[in-house]
Structures are given as structure tokens and as C-alpha cells.
Protein backbone atom coordinates (compact mmCIF):
# COMPACT_ATOMS: atom_id res chain seq x y z
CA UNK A 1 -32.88 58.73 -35.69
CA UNK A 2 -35.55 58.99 -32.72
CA UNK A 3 -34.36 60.93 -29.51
CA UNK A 4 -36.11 58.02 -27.85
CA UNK A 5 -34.01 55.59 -29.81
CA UNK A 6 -30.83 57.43 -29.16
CA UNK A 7 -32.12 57.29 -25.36
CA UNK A 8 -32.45 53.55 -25.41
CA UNK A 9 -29.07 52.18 -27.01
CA UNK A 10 -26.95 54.56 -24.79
CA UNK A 11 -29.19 53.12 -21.51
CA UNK A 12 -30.18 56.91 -20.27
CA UNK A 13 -33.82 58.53 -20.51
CA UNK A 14 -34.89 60.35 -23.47
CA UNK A 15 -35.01 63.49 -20.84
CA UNK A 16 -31.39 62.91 -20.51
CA UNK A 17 -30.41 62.52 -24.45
CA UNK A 18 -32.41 66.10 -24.94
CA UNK A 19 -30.10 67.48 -22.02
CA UNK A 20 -27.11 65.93 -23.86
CA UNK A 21 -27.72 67.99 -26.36
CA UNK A 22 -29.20 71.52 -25.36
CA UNK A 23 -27.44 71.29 -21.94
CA UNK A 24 -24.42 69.05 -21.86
CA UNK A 25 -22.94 70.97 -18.54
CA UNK A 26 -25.90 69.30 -16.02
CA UNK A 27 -25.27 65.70 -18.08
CA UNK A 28 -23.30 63.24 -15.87
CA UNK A 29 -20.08 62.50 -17.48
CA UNK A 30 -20.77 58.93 -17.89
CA UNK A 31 -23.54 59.44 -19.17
CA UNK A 32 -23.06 62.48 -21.81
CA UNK A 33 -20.32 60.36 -23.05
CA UNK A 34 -22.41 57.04 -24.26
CA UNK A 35 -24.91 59.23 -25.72
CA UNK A 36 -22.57 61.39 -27.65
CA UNK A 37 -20.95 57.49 -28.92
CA UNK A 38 -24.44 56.50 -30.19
CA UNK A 39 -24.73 59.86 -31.64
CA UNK A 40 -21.93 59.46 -33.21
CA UNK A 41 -21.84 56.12 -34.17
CA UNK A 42 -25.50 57.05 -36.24
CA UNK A 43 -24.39 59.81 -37.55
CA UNK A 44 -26.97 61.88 -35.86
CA UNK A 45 -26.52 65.51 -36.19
CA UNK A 46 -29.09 67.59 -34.12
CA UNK A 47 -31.14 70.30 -35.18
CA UNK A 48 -30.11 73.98 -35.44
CA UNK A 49 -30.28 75.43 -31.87
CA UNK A 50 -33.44 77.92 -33.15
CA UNK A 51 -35.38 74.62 -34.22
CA UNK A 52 -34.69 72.52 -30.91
CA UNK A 53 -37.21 71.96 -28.58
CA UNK A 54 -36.95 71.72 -24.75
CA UNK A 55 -34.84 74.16 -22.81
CA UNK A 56 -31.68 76.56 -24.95
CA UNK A 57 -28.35 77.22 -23.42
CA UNK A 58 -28.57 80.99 -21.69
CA UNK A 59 -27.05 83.86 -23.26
CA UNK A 60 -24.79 86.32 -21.40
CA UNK A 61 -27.05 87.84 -19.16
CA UNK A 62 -27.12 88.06 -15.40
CA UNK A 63 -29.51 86.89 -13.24
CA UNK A 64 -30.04 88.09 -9.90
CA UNK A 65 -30.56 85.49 -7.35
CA UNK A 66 -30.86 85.30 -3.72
CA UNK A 67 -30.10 82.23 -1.55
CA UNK A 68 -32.75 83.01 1.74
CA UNK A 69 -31.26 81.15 4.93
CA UNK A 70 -34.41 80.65 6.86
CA UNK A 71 -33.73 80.11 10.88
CA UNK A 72 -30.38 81.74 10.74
CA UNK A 73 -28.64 84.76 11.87
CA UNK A 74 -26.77 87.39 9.13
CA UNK A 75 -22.58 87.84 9.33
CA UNK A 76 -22.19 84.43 10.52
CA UNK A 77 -19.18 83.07 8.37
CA UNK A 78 -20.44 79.75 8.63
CA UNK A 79 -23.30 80.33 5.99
CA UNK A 80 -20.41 81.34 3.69
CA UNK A 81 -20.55 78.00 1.80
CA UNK A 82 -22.58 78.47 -0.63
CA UNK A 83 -20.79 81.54 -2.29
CA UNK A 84 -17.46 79.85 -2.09
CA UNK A 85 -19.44 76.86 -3.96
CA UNK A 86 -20.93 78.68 -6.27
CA UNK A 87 -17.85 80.69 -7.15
CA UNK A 88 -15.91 77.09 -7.58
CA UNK A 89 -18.33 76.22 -9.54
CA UNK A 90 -18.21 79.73 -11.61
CA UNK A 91 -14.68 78.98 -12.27
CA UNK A 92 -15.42 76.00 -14.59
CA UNK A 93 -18.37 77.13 -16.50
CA UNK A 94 -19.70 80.85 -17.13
CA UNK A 95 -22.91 80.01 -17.15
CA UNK A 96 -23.13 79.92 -13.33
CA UNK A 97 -22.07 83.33 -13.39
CA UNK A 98 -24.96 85.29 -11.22
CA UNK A 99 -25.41 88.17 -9.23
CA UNK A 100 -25.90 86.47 -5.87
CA UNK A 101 -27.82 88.05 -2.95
CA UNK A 102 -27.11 86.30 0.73
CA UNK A 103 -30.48 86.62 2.40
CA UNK A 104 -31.34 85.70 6.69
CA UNK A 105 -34.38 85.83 8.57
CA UNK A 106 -33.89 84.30 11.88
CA UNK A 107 -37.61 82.69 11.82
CA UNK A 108 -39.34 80.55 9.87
CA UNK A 109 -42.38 82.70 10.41
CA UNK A 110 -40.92 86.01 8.39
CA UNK A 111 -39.43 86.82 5.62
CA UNK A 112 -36.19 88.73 5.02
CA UNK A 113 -35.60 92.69 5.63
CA UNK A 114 -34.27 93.17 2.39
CA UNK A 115 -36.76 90.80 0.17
CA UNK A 116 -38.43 93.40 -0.90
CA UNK A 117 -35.66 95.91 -1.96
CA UNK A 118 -33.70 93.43 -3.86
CA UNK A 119 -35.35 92.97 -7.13
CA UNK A 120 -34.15 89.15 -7.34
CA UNK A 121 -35.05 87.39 -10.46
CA UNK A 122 -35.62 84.03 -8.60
CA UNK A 123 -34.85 82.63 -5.09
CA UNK A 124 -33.30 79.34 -3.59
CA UNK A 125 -34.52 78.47 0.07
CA UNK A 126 -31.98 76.43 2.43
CA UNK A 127 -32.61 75.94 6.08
CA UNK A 128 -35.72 75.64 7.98
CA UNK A 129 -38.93 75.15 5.90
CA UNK A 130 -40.82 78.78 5.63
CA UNK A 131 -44.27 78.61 6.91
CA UNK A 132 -47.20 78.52 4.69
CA UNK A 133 -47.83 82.13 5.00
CA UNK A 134 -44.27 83.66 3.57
CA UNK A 135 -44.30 80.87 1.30
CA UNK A 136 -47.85 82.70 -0.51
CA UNK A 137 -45.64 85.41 -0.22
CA UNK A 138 -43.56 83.92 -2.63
CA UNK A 139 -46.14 83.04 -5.34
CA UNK A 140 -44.97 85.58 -7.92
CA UNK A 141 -41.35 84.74 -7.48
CA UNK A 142 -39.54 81.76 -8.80
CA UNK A 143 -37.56 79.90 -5.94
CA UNK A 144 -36.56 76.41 -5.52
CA UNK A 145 -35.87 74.58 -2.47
CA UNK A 146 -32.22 73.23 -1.38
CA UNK A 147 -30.69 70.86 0.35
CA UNK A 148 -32.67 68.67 3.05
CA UNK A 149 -35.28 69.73 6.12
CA UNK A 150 -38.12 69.98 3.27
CA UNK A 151 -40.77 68.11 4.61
CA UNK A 152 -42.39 65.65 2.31
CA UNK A 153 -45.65 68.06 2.09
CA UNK A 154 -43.17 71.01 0.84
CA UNK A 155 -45.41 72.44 -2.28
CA UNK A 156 -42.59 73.65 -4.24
CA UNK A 157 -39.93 72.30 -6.33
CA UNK A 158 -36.21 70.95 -4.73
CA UNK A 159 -32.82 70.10 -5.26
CA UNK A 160 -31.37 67.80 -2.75
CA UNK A 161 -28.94 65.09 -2.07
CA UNK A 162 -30.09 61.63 -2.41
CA UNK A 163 -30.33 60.61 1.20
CA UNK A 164 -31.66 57.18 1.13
CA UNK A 165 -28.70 55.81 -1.00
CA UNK A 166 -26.26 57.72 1.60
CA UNK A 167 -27.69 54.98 4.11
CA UNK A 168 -27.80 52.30 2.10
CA UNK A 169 -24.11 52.51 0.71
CA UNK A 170 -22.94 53.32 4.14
CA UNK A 171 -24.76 49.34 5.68
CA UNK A 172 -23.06 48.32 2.69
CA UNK A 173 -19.52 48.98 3.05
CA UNK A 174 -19.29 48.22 6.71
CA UNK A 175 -20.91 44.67 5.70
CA UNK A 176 -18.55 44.38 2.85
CA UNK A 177 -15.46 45.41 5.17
CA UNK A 178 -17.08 42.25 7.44
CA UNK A 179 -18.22 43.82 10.36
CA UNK A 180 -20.83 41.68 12.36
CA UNK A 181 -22.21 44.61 14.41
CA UNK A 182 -22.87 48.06 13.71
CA UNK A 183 -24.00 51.51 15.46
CA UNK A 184 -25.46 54.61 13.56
CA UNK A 185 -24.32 57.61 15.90
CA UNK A 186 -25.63 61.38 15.43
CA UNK A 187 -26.69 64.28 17.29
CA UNK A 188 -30.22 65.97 15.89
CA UNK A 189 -32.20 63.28 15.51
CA UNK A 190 -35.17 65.49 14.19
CA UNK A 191 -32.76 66.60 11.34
CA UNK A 192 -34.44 65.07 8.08
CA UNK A 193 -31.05 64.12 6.51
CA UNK A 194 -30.30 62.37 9.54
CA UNK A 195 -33.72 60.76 9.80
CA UNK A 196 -33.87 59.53 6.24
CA UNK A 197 -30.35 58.27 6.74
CA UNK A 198 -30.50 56.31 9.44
CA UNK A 199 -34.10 55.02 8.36
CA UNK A 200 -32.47 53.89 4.80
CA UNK A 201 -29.46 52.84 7.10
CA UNK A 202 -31.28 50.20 9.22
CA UNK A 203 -33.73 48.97 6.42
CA UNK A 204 -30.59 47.88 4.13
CA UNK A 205 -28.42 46.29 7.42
CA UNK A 206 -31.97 44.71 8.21
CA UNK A 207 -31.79 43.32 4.56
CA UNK A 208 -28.20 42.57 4.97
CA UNK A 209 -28.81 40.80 8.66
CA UNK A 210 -26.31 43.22 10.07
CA UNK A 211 -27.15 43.88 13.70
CA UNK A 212 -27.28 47.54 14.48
CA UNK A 213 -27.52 49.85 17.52
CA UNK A 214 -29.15 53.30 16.61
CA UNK A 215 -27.29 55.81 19.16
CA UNK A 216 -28.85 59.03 18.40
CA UNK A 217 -29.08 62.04 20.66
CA UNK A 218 -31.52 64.73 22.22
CA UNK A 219 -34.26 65.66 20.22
CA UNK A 220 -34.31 69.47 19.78
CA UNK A 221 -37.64 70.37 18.50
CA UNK A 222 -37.95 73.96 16.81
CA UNK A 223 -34.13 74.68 16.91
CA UNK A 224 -32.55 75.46 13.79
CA UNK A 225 -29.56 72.84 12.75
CA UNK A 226 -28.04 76.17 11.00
CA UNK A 227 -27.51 77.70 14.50
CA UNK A 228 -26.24 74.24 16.59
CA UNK A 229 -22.68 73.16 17.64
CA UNK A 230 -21.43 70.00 18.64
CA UNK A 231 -21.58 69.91 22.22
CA UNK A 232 -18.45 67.91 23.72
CA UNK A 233 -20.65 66.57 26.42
CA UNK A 234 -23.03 64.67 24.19
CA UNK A 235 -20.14 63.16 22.05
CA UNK A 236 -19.44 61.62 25.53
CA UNK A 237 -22.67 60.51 26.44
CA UNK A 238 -23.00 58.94 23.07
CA UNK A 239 -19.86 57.24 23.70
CA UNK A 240 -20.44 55.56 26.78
CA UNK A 241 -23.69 54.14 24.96
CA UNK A 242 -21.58 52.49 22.28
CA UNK A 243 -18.92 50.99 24.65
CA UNK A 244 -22.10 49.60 26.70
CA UNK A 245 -23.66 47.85 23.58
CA UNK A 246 -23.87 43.86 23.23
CA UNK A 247 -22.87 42.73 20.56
CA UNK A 248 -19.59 44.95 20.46
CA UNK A 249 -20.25 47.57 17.31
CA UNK A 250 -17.02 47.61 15.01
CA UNK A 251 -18.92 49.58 11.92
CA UNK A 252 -19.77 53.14 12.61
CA UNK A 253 -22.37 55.04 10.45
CA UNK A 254 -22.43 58.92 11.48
CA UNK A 255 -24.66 60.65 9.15
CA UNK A 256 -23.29 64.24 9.28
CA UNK A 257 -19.99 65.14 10.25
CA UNK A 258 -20.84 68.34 11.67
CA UNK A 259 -19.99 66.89 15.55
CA UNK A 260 -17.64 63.80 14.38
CA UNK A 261 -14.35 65.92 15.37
CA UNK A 262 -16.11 65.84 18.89
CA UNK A 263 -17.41 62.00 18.91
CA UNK A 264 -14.00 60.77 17.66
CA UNK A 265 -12.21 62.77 20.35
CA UNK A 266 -14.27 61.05 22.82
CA UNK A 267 -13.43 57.47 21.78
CA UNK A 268 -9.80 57.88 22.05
CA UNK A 269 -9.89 59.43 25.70
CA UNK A 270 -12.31 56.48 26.14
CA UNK A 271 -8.96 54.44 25.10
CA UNK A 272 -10.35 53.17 21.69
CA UNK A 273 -8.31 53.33 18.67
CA UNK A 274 -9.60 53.26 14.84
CA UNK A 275 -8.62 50.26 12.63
CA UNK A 276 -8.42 48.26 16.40
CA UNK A 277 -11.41 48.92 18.02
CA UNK A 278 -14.01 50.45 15.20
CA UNK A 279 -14.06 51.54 11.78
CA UNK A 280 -16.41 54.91 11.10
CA UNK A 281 -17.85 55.93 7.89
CA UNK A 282 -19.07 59.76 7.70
CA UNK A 283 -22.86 60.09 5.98
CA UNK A 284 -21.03 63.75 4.40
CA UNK A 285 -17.48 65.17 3.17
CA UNK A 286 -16.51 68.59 4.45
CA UNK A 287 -12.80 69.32 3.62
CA UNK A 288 -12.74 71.44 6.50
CA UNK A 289 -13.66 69.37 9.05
CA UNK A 290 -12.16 65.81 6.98
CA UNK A 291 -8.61 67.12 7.16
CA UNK A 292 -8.95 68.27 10.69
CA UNK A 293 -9.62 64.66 12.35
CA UNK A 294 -7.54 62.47 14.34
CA UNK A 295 -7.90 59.70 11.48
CA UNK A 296 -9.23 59.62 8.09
CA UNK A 297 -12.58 57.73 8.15
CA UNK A 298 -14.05 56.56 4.73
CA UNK A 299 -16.66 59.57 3.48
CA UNK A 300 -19.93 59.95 1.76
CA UNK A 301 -19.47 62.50 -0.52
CA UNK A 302 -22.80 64.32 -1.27
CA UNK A 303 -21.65 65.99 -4.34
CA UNK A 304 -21.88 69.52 -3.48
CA UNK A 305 -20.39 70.80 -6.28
CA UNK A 306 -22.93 69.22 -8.75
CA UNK A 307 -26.16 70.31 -6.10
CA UNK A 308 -25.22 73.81 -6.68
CA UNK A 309 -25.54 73.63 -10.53
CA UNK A 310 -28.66 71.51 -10.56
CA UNK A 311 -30.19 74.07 -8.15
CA UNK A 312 -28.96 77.24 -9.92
CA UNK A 313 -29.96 74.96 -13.31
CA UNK A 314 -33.44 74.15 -12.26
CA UNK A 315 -33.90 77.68 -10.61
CA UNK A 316 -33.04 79.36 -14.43
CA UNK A 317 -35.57 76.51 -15.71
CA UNK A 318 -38.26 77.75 -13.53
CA UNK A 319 -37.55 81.46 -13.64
CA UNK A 320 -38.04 80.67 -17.37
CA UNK A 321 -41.59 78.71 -16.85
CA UNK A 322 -43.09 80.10 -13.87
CA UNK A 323 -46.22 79.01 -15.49
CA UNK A 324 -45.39 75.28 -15.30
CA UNK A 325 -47.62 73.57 -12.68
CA UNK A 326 -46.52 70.76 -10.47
CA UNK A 327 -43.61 70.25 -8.31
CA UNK A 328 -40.26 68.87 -9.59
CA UNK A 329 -38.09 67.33 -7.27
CA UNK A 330 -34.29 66.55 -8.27
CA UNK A 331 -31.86 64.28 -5.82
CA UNK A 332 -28.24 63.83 -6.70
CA UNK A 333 -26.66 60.35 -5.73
CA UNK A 334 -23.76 60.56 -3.39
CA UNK A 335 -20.28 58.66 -4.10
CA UNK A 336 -17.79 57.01 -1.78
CA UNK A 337 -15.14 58.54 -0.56
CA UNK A 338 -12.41 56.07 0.66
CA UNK A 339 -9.73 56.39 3.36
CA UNK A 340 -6.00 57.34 1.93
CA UNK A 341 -4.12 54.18 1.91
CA UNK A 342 -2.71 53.49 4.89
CA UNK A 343 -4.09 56.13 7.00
CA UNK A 344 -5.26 53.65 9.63
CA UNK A 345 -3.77 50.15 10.93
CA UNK A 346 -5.51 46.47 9.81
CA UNK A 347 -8.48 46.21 11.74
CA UNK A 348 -9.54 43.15 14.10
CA UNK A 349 -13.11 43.29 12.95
């Protein structure tokens, strides 16, 4: 039996059958599982592992990677994230099991100190986008862009979450929970995540005929998003735009949730309650900041966990064949997140 026939009766892309097989940890459960039925069902054994083509699981050894935070400063506990995901992530599956370098350059005109000294086998880029002139720097050695900022002329290859579906499923729930007006609220409008959401975000309620107000705050040209805090004084100022808005916006979309503590703080001194007066839905899950609210808005989960192993994955792919031309981009679908049941009174919406 044909790969590509295998491919076809479980609904998933030949691509996807040959990761089934060779690399079953990156597979989507859902997925993994209705190949591994038609496998099974045919009686399809596959090859010995020294006869298979397309990528082999890694042996034991360590790799020595670096994650490079471009635009941000070093011993700020903030950038810890990524370790602590990672080393989640290492709990569950060996493979992930690197020697990780933390790496800061506070401009994305230089590269870091320690580049140099570190001997890295391959590097992942999160923050601002490096100028053209450290990334020919970076020629010899493998990295892969994470997460969002990239702009769409970024030469290299990237991991990120899919950020046009995070809009999309956001117009759709607060249609589907029968709101008749919306607002999409955020600070750092320049932010791409935030751009491509709201874009994605008014094209669907467009499509869906849901009146929406875009409330969005100062542009901030040049600043790093890894270096801004909510200010309380904008949540207020976005605030008193929503509460001056015609028709009256029940359905909240707010992108990121980096300033929604803030924003949601604002509304109830402003004497608006969730579930009566509005129902939110956060573009991102943070834990942190989730279980720290006033109320527990329905989330967009961005699937952090699985962003770190595609990254780390695709990073071992191309340490592996540098020589590959082209750029490879991989996005990762997001998934709801609802409310706990009864966390919030029946709306009036």
C-alpha cells in the first residue's frame, strides 16, 4: 500500500502519513490516530527505520540551541517563558531534551555579546525582526523564526501561531453567543499578531454582518512589545471609547491579554459588569494572567505547548539540511478555551 493511498483514506496529507510514521510526537492526535486505523486496517507494516525515507527519529545526543530575544533586555524574568515551556514540554518526551542558551540584544541592529562564544548548533529568533545585516550574519547558522512580528518579507523559515483563525473563531463565537454589536479592543496596534487579528477579526464579522467598533490604541512605532506594560491610563481611555459607541458593543474581542487585567478593571469602576453589560473573549491564554482576573472570559488558546516542539522540531530539521533552499513556514491553529461553568451570570445580550 501507497503512502499516498494511506494519506487519502485517513483524510491527512501524504507529508503527514510519512510523519506518522518516522515522527509520531509532532502528529496531531487526531490525526496520528486515523492513520495508524488505516494502517492497521491494511495491514501495512512500514519499512525498517534504515530503509525509510524522509526525516529519522534523533538519537541521544544534545543539541545546543539558543533562543536570541531581539529588542529585549537580559535578567528580566519575564522572558523566562520559554524555558519553563520547553522544560514542560521536556517532561513528556526526551527528545526535546537540549542544551538551551537564553540570548538578548537590546536592538534589532546587533547581535548578541555572547553569539560568538557559544558554539550553538542552531538558533530560534523571537522578538523584533533582526535587520538585514545580523541576519547575513547568520548565514552559516541554522535558526528559525518564532512566534509573530516576522514581517511577511522575513527570508527565513518560521514557526508561529495561526493568527488569522484566532480572529475568525473569536467573530464567530460572539455571533454564535448572539451578540448584535461588537468591539475589538487592544493596545499596540503596530503589533503583527494584533494586526492580523483584528484584520481576520473584521473580515469574518463583515462576512457574518456583525457590526464592529475597532478600539485600538497609540501606535508606538520602533518600541519593542517585549519591553511594554499595560498602562492603566489607556485601559481607561479605551474604555470611555466603548461606553461612547452606537450601537452598544456586548461582544468583546481583545487580541492579547497582556493589558486585559487593566481594561477589565476599568469597566467595572466604569460600573459595567460581565454577563450584564458585555461578554469578552481573549485572542491568547496565559495561566498567569487568566487566573488573576476579576471574571473568567472565554480564551483563545494559541497552543504554546505544541509551538515549542514544532519550532525545536523544525529547528533539528534544518540544522540537519542547512542546504535546503526556500523558506518553510509552519502555523499552528489555536483552540477555544471556554469559560468554567458558571463563572459569570446569564447575559442580556
Amino acid at each position: 500500500m501507497l503512502i499516498t493511498e494511506i494519506a487519502k483514506k485517513a483524510k491527512v496529507s501524504p507529508a503527514t502519513v510519512s510523519r506518522a510514521i518516522n515522527q509520531p510526537q509532532i502528529v496531531a492526535p487526531d490525526s496520528l490516530a486515523r492513520v495508524r486505523q488505516v494502517m492497521e486496517q491494511h495491514n501495512y507494516v512500514p519499512a525498517p527505520l534504515h530503509r525509510r525515507r524522509g526525516p529519522k527519529p534523533r538519537t541521544s545526543d544534545q543539541r545546543r540551541i539558543g533562543v536570541w530575544f531581539v529588542g529585549a533586555r537580559a535578567n528580566n524574568p519575564s522572558h523566562n517563558w520559554f524555558q519553563d515551556q520547553l522544560l514542560h514540554v521536556q517532561s513528556n518526551d526526551t527528545r526535546y531534551r537540549v542544551d538551551l542558551r537564553v540570548l538578548f540584544s537590546s536592538s534589532p541592529d546587533e547581535l548578541p555579546a555572547s553569539l560568538a562564544t557559544e558554539h550553538l548548533d542552531g538558533l530560534i529568533i523571537q522578538g523584533m525582526e533582526p535587520s538585514p545585516a545580523c541576519l547575513a550574519k547568520l548565514r552559516d547558522l541554522p535558526h528559525v523564526w518564532f512566534m509573530t512580528r516576522r514581517s511577511s518579507t522575513y527570508p527565513g523559515d518560521y514557526v508561529e501561531p495561526n493568527n488569522d483563525e484566532n480572529g475568525r473563531l473569536a467573530a464567530d463565537y460572539l455571533v454564535q453567543h448572539g451578540h448584535k454589536a461588537a468591539a475589538v479592543i487592544s493596545t499596540d496596534p503596530d503589533y503583527s499578531a494584533v494586526a492580523r487579528r483584528v484584520k481576520a477579526f473584521l473580515e469574518r464579522a463583515a462576512e457574518l454582518k456583525l457590526p464592529v467598533h475597532s478600539i485600538l490604541g497609540k501606535s508606538n512605532p520602533g518600541v519593542s512589545y517585549l519591553e511594554v506594560a499595560p498602562v492603566h491610563g489607556e485601559s481607561d481611555t479605551l474604555v470611555r471609547t466603548l461606553l461612547a459607541t452606537a450601537p452598544r458593543a456586548t461582544g468583546l474581542y481583545i487580541p492579547v491579554d497582556h493589558f486585559c487585567g487593566s481594561f477589565f478593571r476599568a469597566l467595572r469602576e466604569a460600573g459595567k459588569k460581565p454577563g450584564r453589560d458585555f461578554e469578552a473573549i481573549l485572542g491568547n491564554y496565559n495561566p498567569t494572567i487568566y487566573h488573576n482576573l476579576d471574571h473568567f472570559p472565554t480564551a483563545i488558546d494559541v497552543n504554546l505547548p505544541t509551538l515549542i516542539r514544532k519550532v525545536v522540531d523544525h529547528l533539528f530539521w534544518r540544522i540537519e539540511n542547512r542546504s535546503t533552499a526556500g523558506r518553510i513556514g509552519i502555523s499552528v491553529s489555536p483552540t477555544l478555551v471556554p469559560r468554567p461553568n458558571g463563572s459569570e451570570p446569564a447575559g442580556t445580550h
